[in-house]
PDB file of N, CA and C in Angstrom:
ATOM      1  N   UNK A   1       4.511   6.019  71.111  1.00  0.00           N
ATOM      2  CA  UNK A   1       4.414   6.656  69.812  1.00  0.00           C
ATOM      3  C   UNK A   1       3.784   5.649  68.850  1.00  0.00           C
ATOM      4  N   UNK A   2       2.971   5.820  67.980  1.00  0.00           N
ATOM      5  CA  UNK A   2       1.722   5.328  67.292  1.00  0.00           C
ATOM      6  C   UNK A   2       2.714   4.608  65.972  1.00  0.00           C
ATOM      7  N   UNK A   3       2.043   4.089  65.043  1.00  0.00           N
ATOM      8  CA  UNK A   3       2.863   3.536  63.811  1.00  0.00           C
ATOM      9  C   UNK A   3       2.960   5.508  62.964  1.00  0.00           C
ATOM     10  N   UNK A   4       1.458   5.486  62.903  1.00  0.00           N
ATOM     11  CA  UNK A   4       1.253   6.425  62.320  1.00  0.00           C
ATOM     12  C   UNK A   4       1.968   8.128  62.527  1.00  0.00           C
ATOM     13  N   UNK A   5       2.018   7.950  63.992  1.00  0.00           N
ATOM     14  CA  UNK A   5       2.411   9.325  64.313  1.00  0.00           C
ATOM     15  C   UNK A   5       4.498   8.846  64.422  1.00  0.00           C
ATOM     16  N   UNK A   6       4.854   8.320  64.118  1.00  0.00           N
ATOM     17  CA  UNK A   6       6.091   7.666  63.917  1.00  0.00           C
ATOM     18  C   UNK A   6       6.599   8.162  62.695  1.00  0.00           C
ATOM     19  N   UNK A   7       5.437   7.698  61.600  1.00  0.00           N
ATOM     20  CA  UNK A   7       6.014   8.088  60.323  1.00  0.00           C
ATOM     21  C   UNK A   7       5.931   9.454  59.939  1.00  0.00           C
ATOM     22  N   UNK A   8       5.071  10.304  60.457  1.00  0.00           N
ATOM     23  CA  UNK A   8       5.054  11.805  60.601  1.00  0.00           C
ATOM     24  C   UNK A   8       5.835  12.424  60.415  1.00  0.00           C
ATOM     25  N   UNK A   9       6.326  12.117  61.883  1.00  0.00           N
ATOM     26  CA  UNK A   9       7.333  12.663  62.852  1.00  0.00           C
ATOM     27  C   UNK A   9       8.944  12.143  61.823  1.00  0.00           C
ATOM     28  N   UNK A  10       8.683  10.761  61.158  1.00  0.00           N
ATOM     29  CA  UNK A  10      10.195  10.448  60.115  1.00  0.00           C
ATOM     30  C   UNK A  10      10.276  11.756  58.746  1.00  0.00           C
ATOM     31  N   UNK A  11       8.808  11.493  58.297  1.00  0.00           N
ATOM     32  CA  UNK A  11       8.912  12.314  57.246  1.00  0.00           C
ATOM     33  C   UNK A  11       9.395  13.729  57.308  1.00  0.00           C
ATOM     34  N   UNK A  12       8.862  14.196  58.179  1.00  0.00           N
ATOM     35  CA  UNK A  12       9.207  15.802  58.707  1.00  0.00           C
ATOM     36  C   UNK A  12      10.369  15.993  58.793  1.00  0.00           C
ATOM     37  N   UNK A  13      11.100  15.283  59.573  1.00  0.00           N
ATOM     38  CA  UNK A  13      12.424  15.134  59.823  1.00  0.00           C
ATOM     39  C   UNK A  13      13.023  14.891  58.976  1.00  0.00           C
ATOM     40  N   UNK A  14      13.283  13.860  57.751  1.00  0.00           N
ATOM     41  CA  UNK A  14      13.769  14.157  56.179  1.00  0.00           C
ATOM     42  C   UNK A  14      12.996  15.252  55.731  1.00  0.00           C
ATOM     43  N   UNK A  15      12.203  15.801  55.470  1.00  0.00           N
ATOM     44  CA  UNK A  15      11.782  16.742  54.894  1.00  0.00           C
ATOM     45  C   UNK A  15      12.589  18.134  55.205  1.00  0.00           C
ATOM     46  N   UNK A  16      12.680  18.580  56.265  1.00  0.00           N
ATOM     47  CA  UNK A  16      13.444  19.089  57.131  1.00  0.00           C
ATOM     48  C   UNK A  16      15.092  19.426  56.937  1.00  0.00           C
ATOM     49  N   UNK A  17      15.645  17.752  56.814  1.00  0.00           N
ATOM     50  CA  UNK A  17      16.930  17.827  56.151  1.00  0.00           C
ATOM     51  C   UNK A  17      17.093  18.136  54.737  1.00  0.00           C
ATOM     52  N   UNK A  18      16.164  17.810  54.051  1.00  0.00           N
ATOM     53  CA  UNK A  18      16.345  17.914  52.834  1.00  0.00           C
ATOM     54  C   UNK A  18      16.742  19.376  52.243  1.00  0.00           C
ATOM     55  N   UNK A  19      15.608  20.161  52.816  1.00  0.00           N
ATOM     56  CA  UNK A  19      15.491  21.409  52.481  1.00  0.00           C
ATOM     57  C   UNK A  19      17.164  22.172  53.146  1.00  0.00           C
ATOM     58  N   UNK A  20      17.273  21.747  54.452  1.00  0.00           N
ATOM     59  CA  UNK A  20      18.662  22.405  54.668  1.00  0.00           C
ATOM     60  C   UNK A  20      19.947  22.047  53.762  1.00  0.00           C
ATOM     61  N   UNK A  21      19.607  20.764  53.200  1.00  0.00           N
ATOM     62  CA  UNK A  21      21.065  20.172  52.425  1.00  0.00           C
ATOM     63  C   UNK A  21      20.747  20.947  50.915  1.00  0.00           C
ATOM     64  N   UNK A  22      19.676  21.700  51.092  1.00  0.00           N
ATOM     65  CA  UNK A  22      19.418  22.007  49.346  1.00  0.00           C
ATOM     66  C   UNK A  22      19.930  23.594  49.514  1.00  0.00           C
ATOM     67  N   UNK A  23      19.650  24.424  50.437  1.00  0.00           N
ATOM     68  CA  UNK A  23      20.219  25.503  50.958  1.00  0.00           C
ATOM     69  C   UNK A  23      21.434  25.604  50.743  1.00  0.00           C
ATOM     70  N   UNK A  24      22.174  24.508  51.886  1.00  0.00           N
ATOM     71  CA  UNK A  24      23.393  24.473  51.963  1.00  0.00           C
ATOM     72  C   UNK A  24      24.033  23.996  50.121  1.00  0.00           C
ATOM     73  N   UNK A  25      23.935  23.380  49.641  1.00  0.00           N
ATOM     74  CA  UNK A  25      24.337  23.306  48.056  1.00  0.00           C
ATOM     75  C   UNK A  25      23.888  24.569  47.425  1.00  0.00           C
ATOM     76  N   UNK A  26      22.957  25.256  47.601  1.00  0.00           N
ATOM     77  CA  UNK A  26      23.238  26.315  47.002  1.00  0.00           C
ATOM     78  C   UNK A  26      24.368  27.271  47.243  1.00  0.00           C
ATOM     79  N   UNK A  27      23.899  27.735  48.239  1.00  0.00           N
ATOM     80  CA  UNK A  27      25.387  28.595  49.360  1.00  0.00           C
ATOM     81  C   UNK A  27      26.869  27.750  49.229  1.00  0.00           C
ATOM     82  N   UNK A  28      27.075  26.861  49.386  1.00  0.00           N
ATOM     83  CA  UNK A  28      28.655  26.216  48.559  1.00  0.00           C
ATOM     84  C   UNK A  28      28.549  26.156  47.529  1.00  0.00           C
ATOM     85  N   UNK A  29      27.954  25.189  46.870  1.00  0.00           N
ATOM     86  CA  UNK A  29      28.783  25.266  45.568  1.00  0.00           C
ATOM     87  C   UNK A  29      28.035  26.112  44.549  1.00  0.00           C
ATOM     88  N   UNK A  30      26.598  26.263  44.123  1.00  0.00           N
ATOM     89  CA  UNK A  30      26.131  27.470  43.505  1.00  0.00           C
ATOM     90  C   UNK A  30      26.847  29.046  43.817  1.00  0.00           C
ATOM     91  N   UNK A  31      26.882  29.627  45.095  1.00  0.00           N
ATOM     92  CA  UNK A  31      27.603  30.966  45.011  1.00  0.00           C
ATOM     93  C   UNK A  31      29.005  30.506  44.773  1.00  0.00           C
ATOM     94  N   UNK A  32      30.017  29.688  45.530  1.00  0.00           N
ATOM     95  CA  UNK A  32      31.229  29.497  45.586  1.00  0.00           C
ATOM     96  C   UNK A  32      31.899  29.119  44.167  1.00  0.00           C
ATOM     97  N   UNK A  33      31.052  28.623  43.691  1.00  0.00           N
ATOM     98  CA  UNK A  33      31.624  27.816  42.668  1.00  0.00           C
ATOM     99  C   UNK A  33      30.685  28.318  41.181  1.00  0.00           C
ATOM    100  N   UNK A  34      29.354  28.351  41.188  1.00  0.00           N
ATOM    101  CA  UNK A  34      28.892  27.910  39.487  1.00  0.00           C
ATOM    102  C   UNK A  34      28.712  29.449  39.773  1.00  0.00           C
ATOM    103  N   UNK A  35      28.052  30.737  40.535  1.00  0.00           N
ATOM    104  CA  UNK A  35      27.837  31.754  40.393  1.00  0.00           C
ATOM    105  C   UNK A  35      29.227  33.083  40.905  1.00  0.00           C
ATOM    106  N   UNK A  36      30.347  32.158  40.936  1.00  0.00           N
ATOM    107  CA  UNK A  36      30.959  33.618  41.062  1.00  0.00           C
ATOM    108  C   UNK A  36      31.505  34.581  40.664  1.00  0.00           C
ATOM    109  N   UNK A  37      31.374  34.218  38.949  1.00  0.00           N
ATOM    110  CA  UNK A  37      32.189  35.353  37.795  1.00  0.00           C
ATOM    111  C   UNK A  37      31.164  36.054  38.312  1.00  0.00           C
ATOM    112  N   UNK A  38      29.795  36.342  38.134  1.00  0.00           N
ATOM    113  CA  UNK A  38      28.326  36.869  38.120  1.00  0.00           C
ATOM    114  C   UNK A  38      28.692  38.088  40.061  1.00  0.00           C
ATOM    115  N   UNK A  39      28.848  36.861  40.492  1.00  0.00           N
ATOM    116  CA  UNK A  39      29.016  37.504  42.029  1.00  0.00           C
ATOM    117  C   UNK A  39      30.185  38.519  42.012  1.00  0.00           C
ATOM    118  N   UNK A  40      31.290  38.542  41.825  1.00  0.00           N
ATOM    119  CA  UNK A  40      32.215  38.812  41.881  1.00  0.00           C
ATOM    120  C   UNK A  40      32.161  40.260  41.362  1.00  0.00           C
ATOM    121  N   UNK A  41      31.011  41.123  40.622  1.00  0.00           N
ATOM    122  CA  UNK A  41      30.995  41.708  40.327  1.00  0.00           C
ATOM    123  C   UNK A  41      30.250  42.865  41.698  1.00  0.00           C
ATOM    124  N   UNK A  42      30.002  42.153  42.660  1.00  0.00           N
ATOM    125  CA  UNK A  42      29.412  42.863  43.716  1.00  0.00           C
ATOM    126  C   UNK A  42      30.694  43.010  44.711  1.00  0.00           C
ATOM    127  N   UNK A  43      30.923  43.921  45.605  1.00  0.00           N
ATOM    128  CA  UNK A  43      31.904  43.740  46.260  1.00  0.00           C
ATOM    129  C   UNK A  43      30.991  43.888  48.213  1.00  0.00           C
ATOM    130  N   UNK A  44      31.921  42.708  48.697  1.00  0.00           N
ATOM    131  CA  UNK A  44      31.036  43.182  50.459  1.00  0.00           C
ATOM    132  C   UNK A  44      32.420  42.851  51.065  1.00  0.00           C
ATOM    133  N   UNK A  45      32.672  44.174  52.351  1.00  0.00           N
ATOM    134  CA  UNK A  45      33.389  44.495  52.904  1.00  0.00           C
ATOM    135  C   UNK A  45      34.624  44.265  52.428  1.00  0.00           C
ATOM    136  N   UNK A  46      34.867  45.312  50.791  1.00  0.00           N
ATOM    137  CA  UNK A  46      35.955  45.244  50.332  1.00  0.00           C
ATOM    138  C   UNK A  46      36.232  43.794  49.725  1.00  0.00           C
ATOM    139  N   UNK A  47      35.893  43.163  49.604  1.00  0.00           N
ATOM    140  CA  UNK A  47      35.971  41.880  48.678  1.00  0.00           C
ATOM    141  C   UNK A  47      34.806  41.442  47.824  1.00  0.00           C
ATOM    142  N   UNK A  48      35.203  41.019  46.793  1.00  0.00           N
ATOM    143  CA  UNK A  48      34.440  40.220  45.480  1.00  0.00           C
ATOM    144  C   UNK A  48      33.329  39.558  46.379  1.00  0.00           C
ATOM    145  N   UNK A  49      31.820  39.272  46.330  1.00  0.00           N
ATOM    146  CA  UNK A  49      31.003  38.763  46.737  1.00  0.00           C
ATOM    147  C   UNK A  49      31.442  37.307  46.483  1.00  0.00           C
ATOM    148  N   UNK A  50      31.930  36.866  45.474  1.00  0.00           N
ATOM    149  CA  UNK A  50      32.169  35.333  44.604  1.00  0.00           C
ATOM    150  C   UNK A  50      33.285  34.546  45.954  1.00  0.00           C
ATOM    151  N   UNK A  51      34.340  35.397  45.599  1.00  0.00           N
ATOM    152  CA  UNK A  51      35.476  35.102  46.685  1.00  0.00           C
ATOM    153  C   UNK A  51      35.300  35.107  48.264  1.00  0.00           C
ATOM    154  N   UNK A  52      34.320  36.055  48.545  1.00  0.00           N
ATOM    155  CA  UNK A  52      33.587  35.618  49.465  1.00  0.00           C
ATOM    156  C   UNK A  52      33.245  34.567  50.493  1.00  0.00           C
ATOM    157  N   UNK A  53      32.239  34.655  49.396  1.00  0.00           N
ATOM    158  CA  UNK A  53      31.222  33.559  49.569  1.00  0.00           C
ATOM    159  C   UNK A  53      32.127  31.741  49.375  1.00  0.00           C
ATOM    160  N   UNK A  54      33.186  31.690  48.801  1.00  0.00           N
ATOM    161  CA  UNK A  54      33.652  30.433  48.837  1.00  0.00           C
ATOM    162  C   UNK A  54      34.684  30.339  49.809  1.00  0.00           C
ATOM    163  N   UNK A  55      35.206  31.389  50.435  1.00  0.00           N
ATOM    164  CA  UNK A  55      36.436  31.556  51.692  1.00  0.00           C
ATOM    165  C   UNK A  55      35.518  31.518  52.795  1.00  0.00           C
ATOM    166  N   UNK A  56      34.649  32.063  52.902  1.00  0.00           N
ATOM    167  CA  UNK A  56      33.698  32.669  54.196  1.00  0.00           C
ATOM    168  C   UNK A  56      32.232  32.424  54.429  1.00  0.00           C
ATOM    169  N   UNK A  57      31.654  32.779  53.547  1.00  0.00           N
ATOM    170  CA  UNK A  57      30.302  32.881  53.292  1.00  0.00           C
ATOM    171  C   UNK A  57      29.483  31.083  53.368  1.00  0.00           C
ATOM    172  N   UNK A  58      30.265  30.445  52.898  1.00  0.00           N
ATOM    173  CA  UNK A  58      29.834  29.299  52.785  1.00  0.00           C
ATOM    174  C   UNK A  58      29.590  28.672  54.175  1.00  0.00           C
ATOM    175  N   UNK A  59      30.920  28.960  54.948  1.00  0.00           N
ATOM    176  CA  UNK A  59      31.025  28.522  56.061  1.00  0.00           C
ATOM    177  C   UNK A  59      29.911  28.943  56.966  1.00  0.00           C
ATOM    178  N   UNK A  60      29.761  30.084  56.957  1.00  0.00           N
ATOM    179  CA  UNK A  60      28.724  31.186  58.104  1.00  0.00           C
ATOM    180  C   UNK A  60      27.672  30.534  57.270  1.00  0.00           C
ATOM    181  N   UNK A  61      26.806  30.372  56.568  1.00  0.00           N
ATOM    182  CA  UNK A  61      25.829  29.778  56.023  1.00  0.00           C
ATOM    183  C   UNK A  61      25.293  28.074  56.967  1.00  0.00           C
ATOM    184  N   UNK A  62      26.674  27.231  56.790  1.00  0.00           N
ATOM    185  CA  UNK A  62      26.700  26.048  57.100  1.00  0.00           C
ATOM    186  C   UNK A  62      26.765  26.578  58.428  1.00  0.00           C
ATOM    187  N   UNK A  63      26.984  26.984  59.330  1.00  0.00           N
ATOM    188  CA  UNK A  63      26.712  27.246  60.730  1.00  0.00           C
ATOM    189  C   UNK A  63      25.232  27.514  61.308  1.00  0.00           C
ATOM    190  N   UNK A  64      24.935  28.463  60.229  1.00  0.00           N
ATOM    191  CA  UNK A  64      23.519  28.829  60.669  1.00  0.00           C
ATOM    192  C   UNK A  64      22.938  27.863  60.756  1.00  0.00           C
ATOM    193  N   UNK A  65      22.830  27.066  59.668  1.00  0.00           N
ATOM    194  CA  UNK A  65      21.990  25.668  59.419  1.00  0.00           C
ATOM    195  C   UNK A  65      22.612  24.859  60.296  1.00  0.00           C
ATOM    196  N   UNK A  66      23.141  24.667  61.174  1.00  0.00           N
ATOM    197  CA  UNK A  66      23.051  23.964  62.063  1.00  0.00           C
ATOM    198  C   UNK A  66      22.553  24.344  63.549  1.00  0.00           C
ATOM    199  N   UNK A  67      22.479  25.425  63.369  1.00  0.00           N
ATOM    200  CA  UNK A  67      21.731  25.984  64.623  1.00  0.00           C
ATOM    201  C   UNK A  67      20.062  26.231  64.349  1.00  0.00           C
ATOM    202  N   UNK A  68      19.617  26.566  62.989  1.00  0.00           N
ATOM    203  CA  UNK A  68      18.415  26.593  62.749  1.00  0.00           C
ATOM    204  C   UNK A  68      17.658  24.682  62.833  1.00  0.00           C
ATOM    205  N   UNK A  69      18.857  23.649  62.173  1.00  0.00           N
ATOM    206  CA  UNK A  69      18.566  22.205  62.473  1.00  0.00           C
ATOM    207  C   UNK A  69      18.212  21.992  64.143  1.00  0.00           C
ATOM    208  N   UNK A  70      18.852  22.407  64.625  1.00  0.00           N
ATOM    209  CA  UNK A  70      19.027  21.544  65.723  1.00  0.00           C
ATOM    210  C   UNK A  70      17.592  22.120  66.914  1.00  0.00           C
ATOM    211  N   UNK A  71      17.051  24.329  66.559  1.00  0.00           N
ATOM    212  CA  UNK A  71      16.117  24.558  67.176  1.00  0.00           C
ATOM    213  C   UNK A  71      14.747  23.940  66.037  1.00  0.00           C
ATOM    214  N   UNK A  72      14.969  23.554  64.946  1.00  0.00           N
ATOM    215  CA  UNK A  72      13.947  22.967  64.308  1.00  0.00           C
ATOM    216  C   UNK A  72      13.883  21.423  64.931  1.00  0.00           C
ATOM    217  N   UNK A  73      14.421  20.482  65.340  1.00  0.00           N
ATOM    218  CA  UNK A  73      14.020  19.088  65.635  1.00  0.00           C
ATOM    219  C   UNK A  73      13.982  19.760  66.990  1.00  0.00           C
ATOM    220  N   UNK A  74      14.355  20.608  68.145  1.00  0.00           N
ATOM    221  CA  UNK A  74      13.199  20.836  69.043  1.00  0.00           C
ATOM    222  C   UNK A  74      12.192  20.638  69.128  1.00  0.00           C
ATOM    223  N   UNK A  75      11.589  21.429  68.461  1.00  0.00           N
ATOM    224  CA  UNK A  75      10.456  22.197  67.744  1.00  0.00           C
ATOM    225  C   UNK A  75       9.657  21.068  67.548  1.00  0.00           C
ATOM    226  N   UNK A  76      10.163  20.098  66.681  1.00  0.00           N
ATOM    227  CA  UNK A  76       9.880  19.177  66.358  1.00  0.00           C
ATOM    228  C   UNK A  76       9.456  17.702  66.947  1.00  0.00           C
ATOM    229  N   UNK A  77      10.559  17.133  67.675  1.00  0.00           N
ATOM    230  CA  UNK A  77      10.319  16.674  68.850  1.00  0.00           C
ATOM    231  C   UNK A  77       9.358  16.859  69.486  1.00  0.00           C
ATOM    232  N   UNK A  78       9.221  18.245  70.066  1.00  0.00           N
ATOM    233  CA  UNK A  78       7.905  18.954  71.235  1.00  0.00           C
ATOM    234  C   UNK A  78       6.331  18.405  70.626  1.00  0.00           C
ATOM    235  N   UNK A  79       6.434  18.795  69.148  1.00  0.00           N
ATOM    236  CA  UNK A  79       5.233  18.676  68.401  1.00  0.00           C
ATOM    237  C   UNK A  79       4.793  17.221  68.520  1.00  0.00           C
ATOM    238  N   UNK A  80       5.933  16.118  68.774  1.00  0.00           N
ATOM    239  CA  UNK A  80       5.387  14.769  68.829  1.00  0.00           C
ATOM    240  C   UNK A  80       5.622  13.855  69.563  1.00  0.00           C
ATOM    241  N   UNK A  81       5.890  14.593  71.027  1.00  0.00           N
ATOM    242  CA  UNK A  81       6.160  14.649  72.085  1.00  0.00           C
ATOM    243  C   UNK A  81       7.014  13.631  71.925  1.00  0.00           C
ATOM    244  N   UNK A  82       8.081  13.439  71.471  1.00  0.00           N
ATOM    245  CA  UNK A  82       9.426  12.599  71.935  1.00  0.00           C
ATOM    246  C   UNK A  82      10.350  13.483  72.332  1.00  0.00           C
ATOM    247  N   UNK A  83      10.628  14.474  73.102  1.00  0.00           N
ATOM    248  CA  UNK A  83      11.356  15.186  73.587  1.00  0.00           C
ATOM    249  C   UNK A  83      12.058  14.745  74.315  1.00  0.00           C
ATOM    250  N   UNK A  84      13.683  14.872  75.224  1.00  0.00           N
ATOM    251  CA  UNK A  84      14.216  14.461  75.773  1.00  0.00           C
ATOM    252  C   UNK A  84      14.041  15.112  77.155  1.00  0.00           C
ATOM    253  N   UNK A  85      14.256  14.038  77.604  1.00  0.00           N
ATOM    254  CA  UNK A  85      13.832  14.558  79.215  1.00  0.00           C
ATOM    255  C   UNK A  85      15.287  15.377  79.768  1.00  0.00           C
TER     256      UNK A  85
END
């Protein structure tokens, strides 16, 4: 692996996290927390969207993103061929 194609492959990969940790702060503490008088006015499956989203929603969110992380540095990997054998 090259100097150049090294730092690529770093940047992407923070780039990458970044965007999931900015997701994930929205989905906790933006719905859970700063938006749920606002939310709360929606109701899903019989409960307040607000209440929700800080019992449940947050969690299923943070799951996804770890399954979308982990087929993204695939992905990723493949692209710069450090893949694991």
């Amino acid at each position: 692996m090259t100097g150049k194609n090294r730092q690529d492959y770093w940047k992407a990969n923070m780039r990458l996290i970044a965007t999931l940790l900015v997701i994930w702060f929205i989905a906790s503490y933006g719905f859970g927390v700063l938006l749920v008088e606002p939310l709360n006015a929606i109701h899903f499956f019989g409960f307040k969207l607000g209440f929700w989203f800080a019992q449940q929603g947050s969690i299923y969110v943070f799951l996804a993103l770890i399954v979308v992380y982990a087929w993204s540095m695939n992905r990723l990997d493949r692209g710069h061929d450090v893949e694991e054998q």
